[in-house]
PDB file of N, CA and C in Angstrom:
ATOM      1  N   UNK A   1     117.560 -80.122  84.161  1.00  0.00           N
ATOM      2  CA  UNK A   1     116.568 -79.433  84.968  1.00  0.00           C
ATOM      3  C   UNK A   1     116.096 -78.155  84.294  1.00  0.00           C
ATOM      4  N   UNK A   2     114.870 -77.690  84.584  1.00  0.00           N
ATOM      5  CA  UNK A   2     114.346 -76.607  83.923  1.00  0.00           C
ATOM      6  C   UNK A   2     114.673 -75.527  84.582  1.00  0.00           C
ATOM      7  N   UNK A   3     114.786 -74.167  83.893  1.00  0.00           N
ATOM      8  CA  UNK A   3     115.062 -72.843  84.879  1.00  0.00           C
ATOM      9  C   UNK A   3     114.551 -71.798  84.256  1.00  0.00           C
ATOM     10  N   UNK A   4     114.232 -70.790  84.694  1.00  0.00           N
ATOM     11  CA  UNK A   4     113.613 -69.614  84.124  1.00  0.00           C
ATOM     12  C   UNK A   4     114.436 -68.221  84.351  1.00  0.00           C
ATOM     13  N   UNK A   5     114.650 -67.636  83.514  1.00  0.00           N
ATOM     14  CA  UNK A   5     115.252 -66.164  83.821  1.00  0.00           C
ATOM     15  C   UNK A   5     114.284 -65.584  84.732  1.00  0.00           C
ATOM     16  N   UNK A   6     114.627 -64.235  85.046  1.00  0.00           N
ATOM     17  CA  UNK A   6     113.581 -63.433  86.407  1.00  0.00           C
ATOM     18  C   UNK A   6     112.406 -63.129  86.062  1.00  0.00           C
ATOM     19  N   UNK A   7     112.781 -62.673  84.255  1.00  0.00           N
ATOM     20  CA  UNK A   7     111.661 -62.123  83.882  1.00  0.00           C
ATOM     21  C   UNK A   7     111.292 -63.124  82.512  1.00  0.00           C
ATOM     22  N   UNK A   8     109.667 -63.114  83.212  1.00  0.00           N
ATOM     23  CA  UNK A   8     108.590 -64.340  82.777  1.00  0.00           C
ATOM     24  C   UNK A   8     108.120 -64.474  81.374  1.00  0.00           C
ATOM     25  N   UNK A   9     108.238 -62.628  80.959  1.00  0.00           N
ATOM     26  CA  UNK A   9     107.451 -62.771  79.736  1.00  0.00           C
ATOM     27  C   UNK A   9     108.753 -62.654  79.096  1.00  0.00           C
ATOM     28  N   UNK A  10     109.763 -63.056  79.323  1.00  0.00           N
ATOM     29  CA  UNK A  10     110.966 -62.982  78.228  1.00  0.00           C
ATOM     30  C   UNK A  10     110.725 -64.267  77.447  1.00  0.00           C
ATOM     31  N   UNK A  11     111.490 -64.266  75.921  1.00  0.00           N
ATOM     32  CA  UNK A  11     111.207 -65.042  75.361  1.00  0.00           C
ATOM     33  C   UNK A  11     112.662 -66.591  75.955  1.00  0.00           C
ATOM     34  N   UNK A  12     113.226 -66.137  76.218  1.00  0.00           N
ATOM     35  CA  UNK A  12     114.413 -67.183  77.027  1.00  0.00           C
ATOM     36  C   UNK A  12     113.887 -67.853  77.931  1.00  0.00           C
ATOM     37  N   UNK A  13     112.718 -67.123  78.933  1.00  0.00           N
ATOM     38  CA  UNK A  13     112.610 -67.838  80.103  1.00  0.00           C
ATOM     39  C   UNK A  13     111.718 -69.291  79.666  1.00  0.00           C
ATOM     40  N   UNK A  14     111.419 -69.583  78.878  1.00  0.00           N
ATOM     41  CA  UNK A  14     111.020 -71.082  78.777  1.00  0.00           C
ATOM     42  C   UNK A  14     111.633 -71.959  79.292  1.00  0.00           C
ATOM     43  N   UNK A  15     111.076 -73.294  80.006  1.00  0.00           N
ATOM     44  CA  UNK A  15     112.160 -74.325  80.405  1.00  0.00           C
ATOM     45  C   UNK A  15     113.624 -74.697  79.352  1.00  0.00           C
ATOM     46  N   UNK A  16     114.261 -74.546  79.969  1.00  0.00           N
ATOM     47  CA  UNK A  16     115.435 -75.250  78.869  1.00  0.00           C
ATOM     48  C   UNK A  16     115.294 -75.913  77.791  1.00  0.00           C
ATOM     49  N   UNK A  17     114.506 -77.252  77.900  1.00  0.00           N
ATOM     50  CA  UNK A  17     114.148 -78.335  77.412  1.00  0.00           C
ATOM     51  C   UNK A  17     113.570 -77.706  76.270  1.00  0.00           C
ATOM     52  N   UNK A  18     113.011 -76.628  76.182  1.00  0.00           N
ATOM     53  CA  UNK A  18     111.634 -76.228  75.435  1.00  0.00           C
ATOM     54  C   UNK A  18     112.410 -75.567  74.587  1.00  0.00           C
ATOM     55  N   UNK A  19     113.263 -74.702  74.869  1.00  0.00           N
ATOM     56  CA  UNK A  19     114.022 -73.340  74.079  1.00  0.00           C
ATOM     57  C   UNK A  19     114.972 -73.964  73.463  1.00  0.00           C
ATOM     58  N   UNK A  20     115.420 -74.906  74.013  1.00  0.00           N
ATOM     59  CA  UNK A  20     116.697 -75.585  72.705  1.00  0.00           C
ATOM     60  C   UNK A  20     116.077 -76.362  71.241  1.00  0.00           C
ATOM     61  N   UNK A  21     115.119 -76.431  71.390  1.00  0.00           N
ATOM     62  CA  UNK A  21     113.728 -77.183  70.759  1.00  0.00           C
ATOM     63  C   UNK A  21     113.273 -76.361  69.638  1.00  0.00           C
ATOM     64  N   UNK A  22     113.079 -75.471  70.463  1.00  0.00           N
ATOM     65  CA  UNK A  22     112.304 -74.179  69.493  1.00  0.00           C
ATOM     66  C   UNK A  22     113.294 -73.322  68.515  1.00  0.00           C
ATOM     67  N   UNK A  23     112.781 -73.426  67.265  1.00  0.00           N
ATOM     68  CA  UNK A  23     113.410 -72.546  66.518  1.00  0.00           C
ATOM     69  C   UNK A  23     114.013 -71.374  67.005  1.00  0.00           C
ATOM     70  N   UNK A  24     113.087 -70.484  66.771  1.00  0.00           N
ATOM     71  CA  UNK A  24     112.871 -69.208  67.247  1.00  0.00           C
ATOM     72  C   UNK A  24     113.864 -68.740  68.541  1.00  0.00           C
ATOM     73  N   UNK A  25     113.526 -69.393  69.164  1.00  0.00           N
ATOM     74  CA  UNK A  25     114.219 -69.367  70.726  1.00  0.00           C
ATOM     75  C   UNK A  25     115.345 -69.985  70.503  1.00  0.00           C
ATOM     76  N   UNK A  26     115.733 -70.948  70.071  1.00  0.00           N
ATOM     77  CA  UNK A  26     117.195 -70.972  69.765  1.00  0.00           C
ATOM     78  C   UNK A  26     118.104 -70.283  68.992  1.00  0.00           C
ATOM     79  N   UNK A  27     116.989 -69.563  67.959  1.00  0.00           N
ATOM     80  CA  UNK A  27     117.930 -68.570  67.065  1.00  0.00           C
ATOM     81  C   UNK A  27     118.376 -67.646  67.690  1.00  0.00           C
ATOM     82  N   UNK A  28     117.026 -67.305  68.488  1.00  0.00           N
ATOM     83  CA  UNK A  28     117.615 -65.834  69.630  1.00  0.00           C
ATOM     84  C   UNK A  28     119.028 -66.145  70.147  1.00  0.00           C
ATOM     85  N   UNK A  29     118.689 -67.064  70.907  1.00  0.00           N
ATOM     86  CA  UNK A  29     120.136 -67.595  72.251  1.00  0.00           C
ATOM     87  C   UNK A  29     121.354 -67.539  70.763  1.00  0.00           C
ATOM     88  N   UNK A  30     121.076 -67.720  69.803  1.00  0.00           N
ATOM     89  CA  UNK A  30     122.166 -68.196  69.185  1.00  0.00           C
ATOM     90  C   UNK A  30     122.828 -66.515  68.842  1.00  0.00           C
ATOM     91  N   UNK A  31     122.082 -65.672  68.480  1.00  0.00           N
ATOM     92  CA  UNK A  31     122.184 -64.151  67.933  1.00  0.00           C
ATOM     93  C   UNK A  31     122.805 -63.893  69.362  1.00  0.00           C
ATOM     94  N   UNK A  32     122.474 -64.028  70.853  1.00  0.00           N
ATOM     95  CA  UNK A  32     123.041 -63.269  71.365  1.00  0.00           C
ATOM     96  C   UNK A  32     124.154 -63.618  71.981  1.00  0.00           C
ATOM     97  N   UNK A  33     124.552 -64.935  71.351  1.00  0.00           N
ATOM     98  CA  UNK A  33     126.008 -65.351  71.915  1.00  0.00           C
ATOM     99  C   UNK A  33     126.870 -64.854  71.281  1.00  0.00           C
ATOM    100  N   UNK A  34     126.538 -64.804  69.681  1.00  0.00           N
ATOM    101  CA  UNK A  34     127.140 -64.095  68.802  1.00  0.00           C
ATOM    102  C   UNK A  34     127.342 -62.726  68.804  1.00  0.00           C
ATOM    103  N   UNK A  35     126.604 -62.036  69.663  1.00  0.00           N
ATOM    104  CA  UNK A  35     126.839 -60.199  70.007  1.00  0.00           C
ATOM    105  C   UNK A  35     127.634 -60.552  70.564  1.00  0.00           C
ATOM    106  N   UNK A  36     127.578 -61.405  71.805  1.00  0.00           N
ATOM    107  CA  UNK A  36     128.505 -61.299  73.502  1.00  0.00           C
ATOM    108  C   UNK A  36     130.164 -61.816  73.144  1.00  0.00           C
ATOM    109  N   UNK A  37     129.877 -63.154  72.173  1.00  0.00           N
ATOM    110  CA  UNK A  37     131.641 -63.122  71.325  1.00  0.00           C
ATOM    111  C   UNK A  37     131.513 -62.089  70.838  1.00  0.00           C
ATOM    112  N   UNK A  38     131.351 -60.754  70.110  1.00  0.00           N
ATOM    113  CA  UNK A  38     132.049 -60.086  69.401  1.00  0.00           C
ATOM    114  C   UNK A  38     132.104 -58.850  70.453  1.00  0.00           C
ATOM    115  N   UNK A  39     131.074 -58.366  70.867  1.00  0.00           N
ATOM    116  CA  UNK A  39     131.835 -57.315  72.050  1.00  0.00           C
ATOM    117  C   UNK A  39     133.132 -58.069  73.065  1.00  0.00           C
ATOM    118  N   UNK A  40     133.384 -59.022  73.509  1.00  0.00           N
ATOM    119  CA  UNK A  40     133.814 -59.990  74.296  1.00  0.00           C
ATOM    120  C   UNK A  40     135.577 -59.557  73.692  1.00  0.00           C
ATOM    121  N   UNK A  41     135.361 -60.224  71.855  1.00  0.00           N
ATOM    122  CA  UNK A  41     136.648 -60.117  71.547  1.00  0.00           C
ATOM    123  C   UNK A  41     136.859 -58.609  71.046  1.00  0.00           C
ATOM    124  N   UNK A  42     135.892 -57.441  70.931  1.00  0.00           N
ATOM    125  CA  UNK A  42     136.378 -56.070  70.780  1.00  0.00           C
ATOM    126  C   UNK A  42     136.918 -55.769  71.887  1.00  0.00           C
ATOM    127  N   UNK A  43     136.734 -55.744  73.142  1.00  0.00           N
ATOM    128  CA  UNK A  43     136.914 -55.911  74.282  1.00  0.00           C
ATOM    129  C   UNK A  43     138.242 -56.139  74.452  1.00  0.00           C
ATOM    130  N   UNK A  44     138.724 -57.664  74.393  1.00  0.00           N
ATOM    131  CA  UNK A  44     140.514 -57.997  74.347  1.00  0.00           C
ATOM    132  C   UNK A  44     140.906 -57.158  73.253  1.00  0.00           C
ATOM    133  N   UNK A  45     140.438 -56.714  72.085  1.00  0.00           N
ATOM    134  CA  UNK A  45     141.481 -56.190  71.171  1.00  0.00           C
ATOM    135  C   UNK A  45     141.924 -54.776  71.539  1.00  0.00           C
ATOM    136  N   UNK A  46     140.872 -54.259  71.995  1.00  0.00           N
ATOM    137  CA  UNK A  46     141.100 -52.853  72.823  1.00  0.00           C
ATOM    138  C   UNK A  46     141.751 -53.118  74.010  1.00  0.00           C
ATOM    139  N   UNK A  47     141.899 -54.012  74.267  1.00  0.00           N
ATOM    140  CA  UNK A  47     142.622 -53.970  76.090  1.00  0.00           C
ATOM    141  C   UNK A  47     143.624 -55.334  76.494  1.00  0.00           C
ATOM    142  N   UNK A  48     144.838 -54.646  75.474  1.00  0.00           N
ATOM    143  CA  UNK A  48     145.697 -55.952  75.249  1.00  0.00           C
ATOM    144  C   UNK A  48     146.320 -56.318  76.693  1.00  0.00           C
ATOM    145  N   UNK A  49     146.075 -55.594  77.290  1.00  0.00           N
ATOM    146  CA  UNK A  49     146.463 -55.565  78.883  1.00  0.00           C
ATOM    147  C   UNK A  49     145.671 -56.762  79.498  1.00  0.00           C
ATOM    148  N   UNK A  50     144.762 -56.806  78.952  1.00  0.00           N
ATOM    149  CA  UNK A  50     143.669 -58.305  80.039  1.00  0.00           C
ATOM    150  C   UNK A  50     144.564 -59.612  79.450  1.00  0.00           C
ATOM    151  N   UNK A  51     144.388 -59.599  78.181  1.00  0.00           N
ATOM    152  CA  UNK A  51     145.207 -60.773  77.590  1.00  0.00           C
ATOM    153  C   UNK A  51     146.694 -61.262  78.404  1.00  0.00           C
ATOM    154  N   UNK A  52     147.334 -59.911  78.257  1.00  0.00           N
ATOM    155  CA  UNK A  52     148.707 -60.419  79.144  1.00  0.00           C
ATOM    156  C   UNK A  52     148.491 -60.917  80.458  1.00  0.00           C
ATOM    157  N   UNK A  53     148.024 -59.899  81.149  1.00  0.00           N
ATOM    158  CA  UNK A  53     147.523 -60.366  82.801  1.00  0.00           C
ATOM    159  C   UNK A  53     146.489 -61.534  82.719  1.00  0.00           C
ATOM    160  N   UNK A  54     146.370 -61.892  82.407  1.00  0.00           N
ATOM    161  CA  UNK A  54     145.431 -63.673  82.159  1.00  0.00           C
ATOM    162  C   UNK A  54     146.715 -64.504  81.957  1.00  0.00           C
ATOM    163  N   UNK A  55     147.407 -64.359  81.070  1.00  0.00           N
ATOM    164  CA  UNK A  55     148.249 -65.154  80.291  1.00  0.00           C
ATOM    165  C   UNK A  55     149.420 -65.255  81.620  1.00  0.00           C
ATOM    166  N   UNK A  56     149.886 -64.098  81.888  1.00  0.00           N
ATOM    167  CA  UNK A  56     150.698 -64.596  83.334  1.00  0.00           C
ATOM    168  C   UNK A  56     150.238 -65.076  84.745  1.00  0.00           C
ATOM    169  N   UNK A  57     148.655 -64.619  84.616  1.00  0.00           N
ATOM    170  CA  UNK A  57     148.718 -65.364  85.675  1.00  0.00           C
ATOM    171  C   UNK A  57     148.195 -67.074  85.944  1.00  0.00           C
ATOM    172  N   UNK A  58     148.172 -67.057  84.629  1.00  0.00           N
ATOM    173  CA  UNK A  58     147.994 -68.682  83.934  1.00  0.00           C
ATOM    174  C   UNK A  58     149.433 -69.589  83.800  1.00  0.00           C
ATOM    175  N   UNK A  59     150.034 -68.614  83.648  1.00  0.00           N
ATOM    176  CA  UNK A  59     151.275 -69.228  83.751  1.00  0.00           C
ATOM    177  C   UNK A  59     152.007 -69.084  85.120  1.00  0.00           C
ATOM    178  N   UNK A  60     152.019 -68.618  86.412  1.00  0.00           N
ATOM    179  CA  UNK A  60     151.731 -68.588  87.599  1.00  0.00           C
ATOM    180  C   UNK A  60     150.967 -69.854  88.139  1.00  0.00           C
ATOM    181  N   UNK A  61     150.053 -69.998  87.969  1.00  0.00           N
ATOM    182  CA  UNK A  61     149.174 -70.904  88.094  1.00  0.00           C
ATOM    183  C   UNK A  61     149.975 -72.774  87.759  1.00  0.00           C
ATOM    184  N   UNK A  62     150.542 -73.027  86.216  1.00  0.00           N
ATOM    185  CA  UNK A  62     151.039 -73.851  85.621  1.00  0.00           C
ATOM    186  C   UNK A  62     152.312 -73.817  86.612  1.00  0.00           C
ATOM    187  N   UNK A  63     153.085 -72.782  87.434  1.00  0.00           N
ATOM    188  CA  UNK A  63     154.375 -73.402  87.175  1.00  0.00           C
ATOM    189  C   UNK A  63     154.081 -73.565  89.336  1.00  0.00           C
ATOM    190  N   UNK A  64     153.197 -72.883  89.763  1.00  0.00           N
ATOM    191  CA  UNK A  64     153.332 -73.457  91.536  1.00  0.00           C
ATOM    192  C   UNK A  64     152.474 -74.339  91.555  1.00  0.00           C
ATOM    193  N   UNK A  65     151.392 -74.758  90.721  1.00  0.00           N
ATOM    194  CA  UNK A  65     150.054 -75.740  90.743  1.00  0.00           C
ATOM    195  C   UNK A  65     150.062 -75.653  92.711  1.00  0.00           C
ATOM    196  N   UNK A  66     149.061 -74.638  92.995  1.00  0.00           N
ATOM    197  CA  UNK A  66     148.306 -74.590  93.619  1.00  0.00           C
ATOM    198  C   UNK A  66     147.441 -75.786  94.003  1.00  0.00           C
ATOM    199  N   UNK A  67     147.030 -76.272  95.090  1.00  0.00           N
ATOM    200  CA  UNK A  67     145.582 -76.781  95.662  1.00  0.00           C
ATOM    201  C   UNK A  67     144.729 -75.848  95.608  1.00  0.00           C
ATOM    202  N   UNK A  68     144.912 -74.691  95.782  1.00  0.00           N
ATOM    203  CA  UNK A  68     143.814 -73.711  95.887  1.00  0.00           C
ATOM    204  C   UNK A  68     144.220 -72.559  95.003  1.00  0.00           C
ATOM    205  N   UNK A  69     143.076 -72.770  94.096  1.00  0.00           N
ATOM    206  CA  UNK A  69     143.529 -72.423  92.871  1.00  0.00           C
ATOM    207  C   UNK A  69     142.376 -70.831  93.611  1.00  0.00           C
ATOM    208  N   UNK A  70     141.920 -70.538  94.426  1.00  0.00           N
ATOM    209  CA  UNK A  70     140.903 -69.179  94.820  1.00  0.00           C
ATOM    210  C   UNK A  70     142.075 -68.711  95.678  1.00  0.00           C
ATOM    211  N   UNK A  71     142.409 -69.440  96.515  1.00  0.00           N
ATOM    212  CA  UNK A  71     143.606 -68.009  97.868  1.00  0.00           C
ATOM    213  C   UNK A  71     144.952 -67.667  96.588  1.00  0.00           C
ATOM    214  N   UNK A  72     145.100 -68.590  95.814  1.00  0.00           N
ATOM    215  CA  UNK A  72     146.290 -68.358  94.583  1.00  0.00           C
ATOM    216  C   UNK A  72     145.983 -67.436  94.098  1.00  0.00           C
ATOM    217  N   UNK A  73     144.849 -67.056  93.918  1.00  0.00           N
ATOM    218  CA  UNK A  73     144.530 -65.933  92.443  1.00  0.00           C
ATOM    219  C   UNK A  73     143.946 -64.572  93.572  1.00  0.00           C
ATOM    220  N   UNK A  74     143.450 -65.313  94.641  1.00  0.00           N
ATOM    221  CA  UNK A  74     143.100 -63.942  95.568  1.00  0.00           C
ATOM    222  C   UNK A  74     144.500 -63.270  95.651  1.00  0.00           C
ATOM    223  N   UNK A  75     145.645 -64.069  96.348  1.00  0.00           N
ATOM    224  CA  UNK A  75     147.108 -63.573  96.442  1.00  0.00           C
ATOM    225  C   UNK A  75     147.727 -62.382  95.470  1.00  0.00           C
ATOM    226  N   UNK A  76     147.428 -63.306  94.258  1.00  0.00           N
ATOM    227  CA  UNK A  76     147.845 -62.770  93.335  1.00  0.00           C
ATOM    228  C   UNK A  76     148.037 -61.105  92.805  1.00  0.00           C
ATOM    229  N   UNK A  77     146.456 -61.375  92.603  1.00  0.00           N
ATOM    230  CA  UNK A  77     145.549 -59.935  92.346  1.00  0.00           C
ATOM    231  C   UNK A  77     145.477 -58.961  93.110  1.00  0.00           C
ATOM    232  N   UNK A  78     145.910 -59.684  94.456  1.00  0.00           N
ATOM    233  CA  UNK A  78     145.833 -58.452  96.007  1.00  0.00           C
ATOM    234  C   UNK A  78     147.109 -57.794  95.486  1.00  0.00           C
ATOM    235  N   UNK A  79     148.135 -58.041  94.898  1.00  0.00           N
ATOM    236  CA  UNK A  79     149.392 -56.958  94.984  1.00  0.00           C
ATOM    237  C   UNK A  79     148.803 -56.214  93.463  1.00  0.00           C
ATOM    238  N   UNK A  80     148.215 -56.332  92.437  1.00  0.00           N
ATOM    239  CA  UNK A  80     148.084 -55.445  92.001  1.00  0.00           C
ATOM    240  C   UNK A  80     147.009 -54.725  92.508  1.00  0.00           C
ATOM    241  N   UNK A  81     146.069 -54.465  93.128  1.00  0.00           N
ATOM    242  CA  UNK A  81     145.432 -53.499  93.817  1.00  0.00           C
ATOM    243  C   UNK A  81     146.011 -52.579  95.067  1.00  0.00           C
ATOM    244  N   UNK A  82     147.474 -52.955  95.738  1.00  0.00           N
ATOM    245  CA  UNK A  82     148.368 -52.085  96.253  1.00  0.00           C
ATOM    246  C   UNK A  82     148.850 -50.792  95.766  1.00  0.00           C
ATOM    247  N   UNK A  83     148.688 -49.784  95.955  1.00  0.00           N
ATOM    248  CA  UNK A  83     149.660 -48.671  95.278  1.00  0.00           C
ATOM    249  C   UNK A  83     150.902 -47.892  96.304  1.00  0.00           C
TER     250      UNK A  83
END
């Protein structure tokens, strides 16, 4: 299906179909995935703290296997926002 970003005169907002097509427009999408991985992984390297807290609560996750993998992680996260 086709979709458009908000704004019209962006060069992204072309139908899908069209922008994966197009040079140009795919190079873009391609440049800015490549910013968003590298701030993304400056990001974890500066904040080895997200990595761990992902990693346990992934492993949380693996060892009660939840049905509800949203009230599990709501649970979760509610005791670290307690002080």
């Amino acid at each position: 299906p086709s979709w458009h970003l908000t704004n019209s005169n962006h060069p992204m907002s072309a139908p899908q179909e069209d922008w994966e097509k197009d040079m140009q427009l795919n190079s873009i999408f391609l440049e800015r995935k490549e910013d968003l991985a590298k701030q993304n992984a400056d990001y974890l390297a500066a904040n080895p703290d997200v990595q761990q807290m992902l990693g346990d609560f992934l492993k949380h996750l693996l060892q009660r296997k939840p049905d509800d993998v949203y009230t599990e992680a709501a649970t979760y996260f509610a005791a670290f926002g307690k002080k």
